[in-house]
N, C-alpha and C. Protein backbone atom coordinates (compact mmCIF):
# COMPACT_ATOMS: atom_id res chain seq x y z
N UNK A 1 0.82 -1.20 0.00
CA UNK A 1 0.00 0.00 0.00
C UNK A 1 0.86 1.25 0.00
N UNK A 2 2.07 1.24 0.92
CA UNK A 2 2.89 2.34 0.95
C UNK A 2 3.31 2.60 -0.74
N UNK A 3 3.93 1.70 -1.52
CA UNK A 3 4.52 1.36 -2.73
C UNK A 3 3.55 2.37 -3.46
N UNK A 4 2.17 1.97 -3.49
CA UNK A 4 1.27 2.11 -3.86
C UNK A 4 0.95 3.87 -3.92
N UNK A 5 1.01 4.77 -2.68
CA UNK A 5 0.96 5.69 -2.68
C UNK A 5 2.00 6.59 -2.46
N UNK A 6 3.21 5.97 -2.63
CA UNK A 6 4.44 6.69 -2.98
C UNK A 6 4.67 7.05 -4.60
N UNK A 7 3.79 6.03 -5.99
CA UNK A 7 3.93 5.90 -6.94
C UNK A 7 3.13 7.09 -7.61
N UNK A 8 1.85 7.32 -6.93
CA UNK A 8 0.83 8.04 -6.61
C UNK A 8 1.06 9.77 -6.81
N UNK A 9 2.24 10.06 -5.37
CA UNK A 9 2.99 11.04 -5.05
C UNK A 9 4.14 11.30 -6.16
N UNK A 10 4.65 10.50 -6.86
CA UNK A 10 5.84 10.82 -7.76
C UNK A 10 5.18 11.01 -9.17
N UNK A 11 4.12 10.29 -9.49
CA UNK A 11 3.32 11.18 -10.84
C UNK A 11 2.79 12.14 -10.45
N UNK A 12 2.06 12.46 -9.14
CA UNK A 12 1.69 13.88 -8.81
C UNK A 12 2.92 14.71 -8.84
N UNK A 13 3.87 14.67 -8.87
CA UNK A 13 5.22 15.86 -8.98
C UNK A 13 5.61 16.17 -10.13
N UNK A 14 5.73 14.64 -11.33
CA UNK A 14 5.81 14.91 -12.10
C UNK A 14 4.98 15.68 -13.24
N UNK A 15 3.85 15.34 -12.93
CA UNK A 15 2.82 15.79 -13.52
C UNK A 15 2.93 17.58 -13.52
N UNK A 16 3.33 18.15 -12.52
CA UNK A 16 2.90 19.26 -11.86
C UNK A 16 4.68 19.83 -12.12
N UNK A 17 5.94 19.45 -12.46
CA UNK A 17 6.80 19.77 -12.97
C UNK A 17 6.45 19.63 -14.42
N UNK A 18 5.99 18.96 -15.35
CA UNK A 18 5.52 19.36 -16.57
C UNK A 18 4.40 20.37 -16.47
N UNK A 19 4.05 20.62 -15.88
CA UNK A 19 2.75 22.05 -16.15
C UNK A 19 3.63 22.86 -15.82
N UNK A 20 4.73 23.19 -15.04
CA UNK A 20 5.60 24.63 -14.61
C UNK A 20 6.19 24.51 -16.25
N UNK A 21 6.89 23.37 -16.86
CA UNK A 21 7.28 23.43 -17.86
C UNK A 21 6.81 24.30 -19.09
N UNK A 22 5.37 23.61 -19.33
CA UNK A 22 4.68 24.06 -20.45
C UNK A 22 4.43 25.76 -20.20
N UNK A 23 3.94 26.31 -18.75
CA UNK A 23 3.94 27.49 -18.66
C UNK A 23 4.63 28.21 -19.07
N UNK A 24 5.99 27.74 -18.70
CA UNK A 24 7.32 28.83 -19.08
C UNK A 24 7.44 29.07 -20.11
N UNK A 25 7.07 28.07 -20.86
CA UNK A 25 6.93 28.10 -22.30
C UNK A 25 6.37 28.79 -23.02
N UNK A 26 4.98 28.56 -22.91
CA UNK A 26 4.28 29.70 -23.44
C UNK A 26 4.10 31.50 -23.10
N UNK A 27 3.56 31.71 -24.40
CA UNK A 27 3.82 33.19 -23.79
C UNK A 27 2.48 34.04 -24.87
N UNK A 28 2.40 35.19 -24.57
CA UNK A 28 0.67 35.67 -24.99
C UNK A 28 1.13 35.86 -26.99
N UNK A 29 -0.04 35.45 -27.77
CA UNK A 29 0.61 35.83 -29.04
C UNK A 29 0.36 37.40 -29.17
N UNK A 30 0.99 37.90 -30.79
CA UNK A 30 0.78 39.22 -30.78
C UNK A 30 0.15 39.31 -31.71
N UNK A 31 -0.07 40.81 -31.59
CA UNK A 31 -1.12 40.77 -32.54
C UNK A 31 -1.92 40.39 -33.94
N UNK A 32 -0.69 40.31 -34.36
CA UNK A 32 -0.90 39.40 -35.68
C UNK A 32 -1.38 38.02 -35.82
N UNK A 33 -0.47 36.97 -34.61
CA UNK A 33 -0.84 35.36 -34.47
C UNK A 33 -2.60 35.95 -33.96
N UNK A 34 -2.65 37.18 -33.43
CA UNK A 34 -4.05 36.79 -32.72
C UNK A 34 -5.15 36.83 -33.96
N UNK A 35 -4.70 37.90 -34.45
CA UNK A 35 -5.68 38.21 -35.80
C UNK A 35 -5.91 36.98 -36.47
N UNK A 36 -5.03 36.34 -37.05
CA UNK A 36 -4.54 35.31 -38.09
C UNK A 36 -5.52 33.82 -36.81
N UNK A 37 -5.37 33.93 -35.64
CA UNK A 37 -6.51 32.73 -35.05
C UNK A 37 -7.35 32.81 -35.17
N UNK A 38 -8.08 34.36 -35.13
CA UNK A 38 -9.21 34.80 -35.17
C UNK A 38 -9.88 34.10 -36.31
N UNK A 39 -9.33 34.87 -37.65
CA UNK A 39 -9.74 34.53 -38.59
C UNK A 39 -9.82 33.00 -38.75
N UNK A 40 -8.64 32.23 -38.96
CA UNK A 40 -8.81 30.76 -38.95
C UNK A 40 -10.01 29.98 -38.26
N UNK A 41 -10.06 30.40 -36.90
CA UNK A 41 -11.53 30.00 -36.23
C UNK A 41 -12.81 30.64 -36.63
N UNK A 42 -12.52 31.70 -37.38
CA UNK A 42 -13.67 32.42 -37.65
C UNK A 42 -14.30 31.36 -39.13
N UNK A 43 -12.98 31.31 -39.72
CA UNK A 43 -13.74 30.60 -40.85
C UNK A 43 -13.96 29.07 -40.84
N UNK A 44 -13.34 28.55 -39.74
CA UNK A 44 -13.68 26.91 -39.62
C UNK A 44 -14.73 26.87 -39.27
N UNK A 45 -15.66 27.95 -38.70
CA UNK A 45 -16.87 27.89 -37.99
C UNK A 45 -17.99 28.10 -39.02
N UNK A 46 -17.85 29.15 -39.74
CA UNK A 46 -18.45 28.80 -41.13
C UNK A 46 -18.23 27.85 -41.85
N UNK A 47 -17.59 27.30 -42.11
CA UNK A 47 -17.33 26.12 -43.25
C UNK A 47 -18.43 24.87 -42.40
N UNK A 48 -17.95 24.73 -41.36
CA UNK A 48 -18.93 23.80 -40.41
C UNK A 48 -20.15 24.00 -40.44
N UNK A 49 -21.08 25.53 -40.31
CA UNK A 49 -22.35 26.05 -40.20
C UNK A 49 -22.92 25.37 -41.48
N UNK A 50 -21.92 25.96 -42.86
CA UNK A 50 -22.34 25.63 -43.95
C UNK A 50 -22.71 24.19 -44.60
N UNK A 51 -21.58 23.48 -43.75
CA UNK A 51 -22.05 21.74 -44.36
C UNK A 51 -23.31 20.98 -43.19
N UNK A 52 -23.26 22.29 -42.13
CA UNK A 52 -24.47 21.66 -41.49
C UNK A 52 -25.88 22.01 -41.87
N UNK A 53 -25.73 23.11 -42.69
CA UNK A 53 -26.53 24.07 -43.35
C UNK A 53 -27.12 22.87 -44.82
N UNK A 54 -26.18 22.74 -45.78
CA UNK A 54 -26.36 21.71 -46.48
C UNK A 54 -27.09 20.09 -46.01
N UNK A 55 -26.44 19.93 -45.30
CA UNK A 55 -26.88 18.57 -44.67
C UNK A 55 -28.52 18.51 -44.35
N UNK A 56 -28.75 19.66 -43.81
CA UNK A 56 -29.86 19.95 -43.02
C UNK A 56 -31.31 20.01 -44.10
N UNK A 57 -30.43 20.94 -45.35
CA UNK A 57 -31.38 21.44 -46.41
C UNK A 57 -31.91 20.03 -47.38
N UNK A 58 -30.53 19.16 -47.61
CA UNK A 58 -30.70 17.87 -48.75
C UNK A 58 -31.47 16.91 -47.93
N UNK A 59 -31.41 16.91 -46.55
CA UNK A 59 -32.62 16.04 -45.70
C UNK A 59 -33.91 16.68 -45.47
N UNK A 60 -34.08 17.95 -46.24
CA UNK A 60 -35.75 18.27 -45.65
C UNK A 60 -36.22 18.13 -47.35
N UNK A 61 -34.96 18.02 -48.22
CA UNK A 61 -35.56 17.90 -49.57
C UNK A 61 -35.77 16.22 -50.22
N UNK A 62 -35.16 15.48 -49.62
CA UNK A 62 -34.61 13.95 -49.48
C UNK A 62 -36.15 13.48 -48.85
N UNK A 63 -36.22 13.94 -47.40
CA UNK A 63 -37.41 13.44 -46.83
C UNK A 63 -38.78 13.69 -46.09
């Protein structure tokens, strides 16, 4: 049982030394990466609306 929750305790550290990791890492984008996400998500979200849009229309004409 000790084994058990000593194994427990050493992925909890590690775990939690990779999140200090990844933090350091990252850092805020500027303005440009932000624009340029914007847009990218802006238009994956349409493209999605649209084939749900389609989908939606060929099944009320289908059935």
């Amino acid at each position: 049982m000790e084994e058990y929750q000593e194994t427990k305790i050493q992925k909890l550290k590690k775990f939690l030394r990779e999140c200090k990791r990844v933090i350091r890492v990252t850092r805020k984008p500027n303005r440009e990466e932000f624009k340029t996400i914007v847009k990218v998500s802006g238009l994956g979200m349409i493209i999605i609306g649209l084939i749900g849009f389609l989908i939606a229309m060929g099944k009320q004409l289908l059935f």
